[in-house]
Protein backbone atom coordinates (compact mmCIF):
# COMPACT_ATOMS: atom_id res chain seq x y z
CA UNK A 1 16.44 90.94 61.02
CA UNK A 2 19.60 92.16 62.94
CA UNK A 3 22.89 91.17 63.10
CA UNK A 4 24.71 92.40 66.53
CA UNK A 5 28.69 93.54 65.87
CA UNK A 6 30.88 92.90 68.70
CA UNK A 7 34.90 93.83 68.22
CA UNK A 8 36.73 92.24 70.81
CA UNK A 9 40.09 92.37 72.57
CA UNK A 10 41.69 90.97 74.97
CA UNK A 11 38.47 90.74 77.24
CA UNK A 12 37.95 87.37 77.87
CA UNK A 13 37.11 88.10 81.37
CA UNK A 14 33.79 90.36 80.33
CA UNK A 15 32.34 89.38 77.03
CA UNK A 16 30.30 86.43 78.43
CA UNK A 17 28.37 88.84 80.23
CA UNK A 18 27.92 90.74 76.90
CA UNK A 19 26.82 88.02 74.90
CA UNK A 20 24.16 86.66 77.26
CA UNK A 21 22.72 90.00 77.47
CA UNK A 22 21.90 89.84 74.06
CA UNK A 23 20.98 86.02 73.70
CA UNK A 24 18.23 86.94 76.78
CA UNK A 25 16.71 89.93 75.13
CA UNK A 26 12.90 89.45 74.60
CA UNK A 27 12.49 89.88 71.14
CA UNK A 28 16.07 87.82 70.56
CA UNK A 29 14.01 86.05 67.80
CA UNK A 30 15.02 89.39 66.12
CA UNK A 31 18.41 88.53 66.16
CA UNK A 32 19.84 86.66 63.23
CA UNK A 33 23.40 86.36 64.44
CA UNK A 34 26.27 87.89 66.55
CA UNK A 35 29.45 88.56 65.14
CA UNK A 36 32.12 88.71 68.05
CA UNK A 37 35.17 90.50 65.56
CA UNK A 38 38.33 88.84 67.76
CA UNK A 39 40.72 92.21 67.17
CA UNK A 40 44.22 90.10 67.73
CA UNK A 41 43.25 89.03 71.55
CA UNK A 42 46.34 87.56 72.87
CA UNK A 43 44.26 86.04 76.20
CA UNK A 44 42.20 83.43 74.10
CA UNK A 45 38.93 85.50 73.92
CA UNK A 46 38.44 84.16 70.40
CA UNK A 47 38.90 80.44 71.52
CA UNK A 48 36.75 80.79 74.80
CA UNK A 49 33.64 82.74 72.86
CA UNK A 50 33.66 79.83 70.34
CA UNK A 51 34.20 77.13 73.38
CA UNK A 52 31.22 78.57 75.49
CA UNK A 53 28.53 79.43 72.38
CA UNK A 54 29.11 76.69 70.39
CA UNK A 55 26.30 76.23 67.64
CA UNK A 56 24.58 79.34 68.51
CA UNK A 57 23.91 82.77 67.09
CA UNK A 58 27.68 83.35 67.66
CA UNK A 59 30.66 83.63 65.59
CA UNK A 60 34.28 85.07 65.86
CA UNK A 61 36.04 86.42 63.09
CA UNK A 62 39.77 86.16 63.77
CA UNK A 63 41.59 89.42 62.70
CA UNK A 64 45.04 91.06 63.09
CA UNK A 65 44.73 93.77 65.58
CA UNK A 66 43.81 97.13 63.68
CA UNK A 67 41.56 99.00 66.52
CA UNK A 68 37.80 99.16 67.62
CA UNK A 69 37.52 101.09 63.80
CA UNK A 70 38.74 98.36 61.70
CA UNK A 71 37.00 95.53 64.01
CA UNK A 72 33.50 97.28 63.52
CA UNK A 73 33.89 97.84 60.29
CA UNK A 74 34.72 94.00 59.14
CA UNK A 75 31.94 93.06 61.18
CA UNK A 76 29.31 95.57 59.65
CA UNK A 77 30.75 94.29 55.96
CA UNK A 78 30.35 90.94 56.79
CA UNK A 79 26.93 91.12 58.62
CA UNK A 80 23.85 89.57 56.83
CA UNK A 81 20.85 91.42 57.55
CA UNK A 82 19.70 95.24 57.37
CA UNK A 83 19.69 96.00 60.79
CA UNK A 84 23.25 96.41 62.40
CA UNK A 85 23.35 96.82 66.53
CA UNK A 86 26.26 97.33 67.71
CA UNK A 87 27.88 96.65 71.06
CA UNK A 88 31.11 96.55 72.75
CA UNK A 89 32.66 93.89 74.70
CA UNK A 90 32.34 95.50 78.09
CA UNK A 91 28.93 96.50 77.70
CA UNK A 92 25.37 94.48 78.59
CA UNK A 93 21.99 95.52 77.35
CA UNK A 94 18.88 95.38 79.40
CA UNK A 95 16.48 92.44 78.31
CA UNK A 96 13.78 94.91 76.41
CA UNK A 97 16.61 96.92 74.52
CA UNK A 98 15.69 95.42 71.13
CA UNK A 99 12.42 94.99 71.90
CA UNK A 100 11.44 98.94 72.36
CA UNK A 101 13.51 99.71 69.78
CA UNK A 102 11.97 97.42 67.32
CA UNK A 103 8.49 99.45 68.51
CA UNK A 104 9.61 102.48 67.61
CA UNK A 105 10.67 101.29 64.10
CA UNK A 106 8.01 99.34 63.46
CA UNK A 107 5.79 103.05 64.38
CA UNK A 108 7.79 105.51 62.47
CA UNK A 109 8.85 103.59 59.27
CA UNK A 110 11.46 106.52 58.65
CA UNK A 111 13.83 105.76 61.16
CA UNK A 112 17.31 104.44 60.42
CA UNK A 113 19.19 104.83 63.14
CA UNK A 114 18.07 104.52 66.82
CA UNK A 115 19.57 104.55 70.42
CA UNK A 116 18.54 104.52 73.62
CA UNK A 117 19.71 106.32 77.37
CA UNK A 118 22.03 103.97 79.10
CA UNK A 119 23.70 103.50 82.97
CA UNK A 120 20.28 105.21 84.61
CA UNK A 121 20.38 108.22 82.64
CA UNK A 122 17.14 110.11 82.51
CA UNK A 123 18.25 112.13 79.20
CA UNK A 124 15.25 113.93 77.53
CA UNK A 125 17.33 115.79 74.86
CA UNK A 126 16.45 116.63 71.44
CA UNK A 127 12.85 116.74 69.65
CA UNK A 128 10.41 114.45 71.27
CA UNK A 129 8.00 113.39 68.80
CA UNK A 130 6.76 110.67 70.75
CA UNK A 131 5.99 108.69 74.15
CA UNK A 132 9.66 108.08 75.05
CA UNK A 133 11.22 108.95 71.21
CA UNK A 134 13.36 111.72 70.83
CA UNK A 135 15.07 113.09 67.46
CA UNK A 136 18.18 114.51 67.08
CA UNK A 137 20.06 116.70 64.22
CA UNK A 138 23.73 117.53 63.94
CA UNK A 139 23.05 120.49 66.11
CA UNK A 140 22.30 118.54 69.08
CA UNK A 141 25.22 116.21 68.76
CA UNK A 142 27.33 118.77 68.47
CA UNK A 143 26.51 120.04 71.71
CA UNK A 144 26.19 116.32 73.15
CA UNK A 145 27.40 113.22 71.38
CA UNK A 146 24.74 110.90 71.69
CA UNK A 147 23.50 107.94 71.27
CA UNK A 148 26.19 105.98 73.03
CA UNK A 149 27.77 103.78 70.56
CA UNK A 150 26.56 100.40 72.41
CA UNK A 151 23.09 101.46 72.12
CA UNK A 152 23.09 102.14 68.21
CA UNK A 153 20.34 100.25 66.01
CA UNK A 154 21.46 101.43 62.15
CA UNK A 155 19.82 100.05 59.27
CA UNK A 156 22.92 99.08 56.73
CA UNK A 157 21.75 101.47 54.02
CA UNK A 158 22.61 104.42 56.05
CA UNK A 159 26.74 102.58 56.06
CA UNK A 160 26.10 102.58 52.63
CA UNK A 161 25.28 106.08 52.49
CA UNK A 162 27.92 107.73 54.37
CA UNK A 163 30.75 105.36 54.66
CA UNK A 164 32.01 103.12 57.68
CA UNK A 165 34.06 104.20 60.93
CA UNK A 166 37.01 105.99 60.07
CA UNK A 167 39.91 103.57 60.77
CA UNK A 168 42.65 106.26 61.41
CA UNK A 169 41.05 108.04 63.67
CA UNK A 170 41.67 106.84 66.95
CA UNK A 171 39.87 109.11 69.56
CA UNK A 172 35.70 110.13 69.30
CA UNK A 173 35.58 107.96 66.45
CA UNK A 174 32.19 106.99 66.95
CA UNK A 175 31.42 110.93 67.12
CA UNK A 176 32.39 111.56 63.71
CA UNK A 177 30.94 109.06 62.25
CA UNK A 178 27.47 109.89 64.05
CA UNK A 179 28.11 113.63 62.36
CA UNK A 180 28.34 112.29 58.85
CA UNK A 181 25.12 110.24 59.65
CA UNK A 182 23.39 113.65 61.02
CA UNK A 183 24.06 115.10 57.73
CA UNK A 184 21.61 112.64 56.06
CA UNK A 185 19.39 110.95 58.34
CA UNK A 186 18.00 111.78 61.59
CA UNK A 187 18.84 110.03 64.77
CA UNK A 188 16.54 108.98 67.45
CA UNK A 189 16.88 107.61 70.74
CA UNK A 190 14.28 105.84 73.21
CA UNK A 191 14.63 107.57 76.21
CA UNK A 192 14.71 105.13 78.58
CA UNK A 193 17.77 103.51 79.89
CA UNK A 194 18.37 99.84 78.31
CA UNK A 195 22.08 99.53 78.62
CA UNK A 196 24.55 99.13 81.19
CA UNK A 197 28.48 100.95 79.64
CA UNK A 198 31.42 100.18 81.19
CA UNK A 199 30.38 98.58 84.43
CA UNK A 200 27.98 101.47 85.15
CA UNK A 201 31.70 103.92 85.53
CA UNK A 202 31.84 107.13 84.68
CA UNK A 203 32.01 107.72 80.75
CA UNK A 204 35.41 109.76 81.03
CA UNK A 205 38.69 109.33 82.42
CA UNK A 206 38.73 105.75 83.89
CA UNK A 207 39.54 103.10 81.44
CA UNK A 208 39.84 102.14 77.73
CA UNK A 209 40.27 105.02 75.13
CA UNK A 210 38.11 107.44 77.26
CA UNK A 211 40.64 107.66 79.65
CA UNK A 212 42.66 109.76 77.59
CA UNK A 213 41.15 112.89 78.07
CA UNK A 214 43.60 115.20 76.12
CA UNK A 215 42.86 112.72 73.30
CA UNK A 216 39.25 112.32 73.31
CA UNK A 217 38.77 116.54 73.41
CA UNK A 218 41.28 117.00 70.85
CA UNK A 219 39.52 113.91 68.84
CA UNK A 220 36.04 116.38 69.18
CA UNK A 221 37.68 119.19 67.98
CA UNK A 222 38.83 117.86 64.63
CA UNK A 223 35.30 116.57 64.15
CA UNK A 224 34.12 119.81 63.84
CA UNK A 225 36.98 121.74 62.03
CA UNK A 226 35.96 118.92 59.46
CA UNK A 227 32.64 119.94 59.34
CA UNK A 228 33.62 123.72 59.34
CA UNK A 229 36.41 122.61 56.29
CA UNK A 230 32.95 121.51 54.46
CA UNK A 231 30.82 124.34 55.10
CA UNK A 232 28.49 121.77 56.40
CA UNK A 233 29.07 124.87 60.03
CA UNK A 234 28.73 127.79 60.07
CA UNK A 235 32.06 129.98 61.55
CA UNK A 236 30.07 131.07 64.47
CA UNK A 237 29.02 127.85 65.44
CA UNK A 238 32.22 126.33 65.18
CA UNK A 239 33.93 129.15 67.34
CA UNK A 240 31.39 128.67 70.03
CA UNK A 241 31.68 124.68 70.03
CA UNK A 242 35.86 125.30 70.13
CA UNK A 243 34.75 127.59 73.39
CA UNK A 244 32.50 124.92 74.96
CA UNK A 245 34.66 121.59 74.16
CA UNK A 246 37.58 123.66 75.79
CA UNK A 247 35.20 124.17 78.89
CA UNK A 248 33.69 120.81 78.89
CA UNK A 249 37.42 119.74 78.69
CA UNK A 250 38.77 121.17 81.51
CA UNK A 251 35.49 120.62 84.10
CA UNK A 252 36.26 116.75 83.11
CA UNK A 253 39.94 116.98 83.92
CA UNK A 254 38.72 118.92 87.64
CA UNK A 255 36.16 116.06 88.02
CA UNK A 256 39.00 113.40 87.65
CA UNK A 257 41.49 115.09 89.75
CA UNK A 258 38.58 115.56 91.92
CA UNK A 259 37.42 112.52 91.93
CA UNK A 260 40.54 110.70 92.81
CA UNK A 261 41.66 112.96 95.45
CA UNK A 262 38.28 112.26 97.48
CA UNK A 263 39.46 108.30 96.57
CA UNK A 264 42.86 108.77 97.93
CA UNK A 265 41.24 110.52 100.70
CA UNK A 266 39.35 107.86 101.56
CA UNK A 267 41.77 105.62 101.55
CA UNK A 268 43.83 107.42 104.34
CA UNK A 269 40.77 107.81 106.49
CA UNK A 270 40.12 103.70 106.65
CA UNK A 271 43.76 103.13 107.45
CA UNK A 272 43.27 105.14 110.67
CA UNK A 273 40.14 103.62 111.29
């Protein structure tokens, strides 16, 4: 069975639409509960998720703020069953998420953590060893963090294994755990797209933490001087990914700017128009 980890805060305006996603996913009978971990909200999401889901899968679990890290964590520790999904509170899965997931580990009994593509993505990245199943090693999320955190499916041996979200770590989080999980187990991803992130946005420099672009690359990088502190990379490797985050860096800082100057532009035109 699964339990389904939600941190919350201050979203009272979003997380309905999260929750019913997963309360109308097909194989829901999969689902043993949903934890919504209330993070200090100050706009009443805790009381309005309990007010609207009353004797239902869902629960709150009323916290003092301490960050996504800390909320995910008290959530995994309290959760019941061996399957953890997690999901954030401004994200909405598709109603077969669970469902094709649940396939894949019910095929391949080896599998203890799997994702899926999300917002339309058409990713085929990785080792396919399968119709629509790909694998990935540390190698390949190096290169490309995925799965995106919303679309994780872990089994709670693996937490067990390698430890829980690193609470003082702010920025890419989610990355570094992912690269201590890499290190043990593989992770696999259905490659079709059964979540919607962020409103269907752009992943980078819009809202929330991933706005912070400095931040997030600079998060990235001390993922993998850890690794390279380890020996767990080799020197080469690790100059090379210092050489491509620093590109990847600066194309997402152009595509912002960019972005927002064709937005202002716009703007002007319809003024005129």
């Amino acid at each position: 069975m699964i339990s389904v980890i939600i941190p919350a805060y201050n979203c009272k305006n979003v997380i309905g639409d999260t929750i019913d996603s997963v309360l109308t996913q097909t194989r829901v009978d999969l689902i043993d509960e949903i934890i919504v971990i209330n993070d200090g909200s100050t706009d009443g999401t805790g009381d309005f998720v309990r007010e609207t889901y009353p004797n239902s899968l869902v629960s709150v679990l009323d916290k003092t703020n301490g960050g996504v890290s800390s909320a995910r964590n008290e959530g995994i520790k309290r959760a019941r069953n061996e399957w953890i999904a997690l999901l954030d509170s401004d994200d909405v899965w598709l109603p077969t998420k669970i469902e094709k997931q649940w396939k894949q580990i019910s095929i391949n009994q080896q599998i203890k953590f799997i994702g899926c593509n999300r917002n339309k993505e058409n990713l085929r990245y990785g080792t396919k060893i399968g119709e629509n199943i790909y694998k990935l090693d540390l190698n390949h999320i190096l290169i490309k963090m995925w799965p995106h955190t919303s679309t994780a499916l872990i089994h709670k041996s693996v937490f067990e294994t390698v430890g829980y979200f690193n609470e003082n770590q702010k920025y890419a989080e989610d990355g570094e755990l992912w690269n201590r999980i890499a290190l043990h187990y593989p992770l696999y991803y259905v490659s079709e797209s059964l979540e919607i992130a962020g409103d269907n946005k752009v992943t980078f420099g819009v809202s929330g933490l991933s706005a912070n672009l400095k931040a997030m690359h600079e998060g990235n990088v001390s993922n993998i001087r850890i690794l390279h502190s380890n020996n767990e990379i080799g020197r080469a490797f690790y100059i090379f990914l210092i050489v491509y985050y620093n590109i990847k860096y600066i194309r997402r800082i152009c595509i912002t700017k960019y972005g927002r100057f064709i937005k202002k532009y716009e703007k002007n035109i319809n003024i005129y128009q």
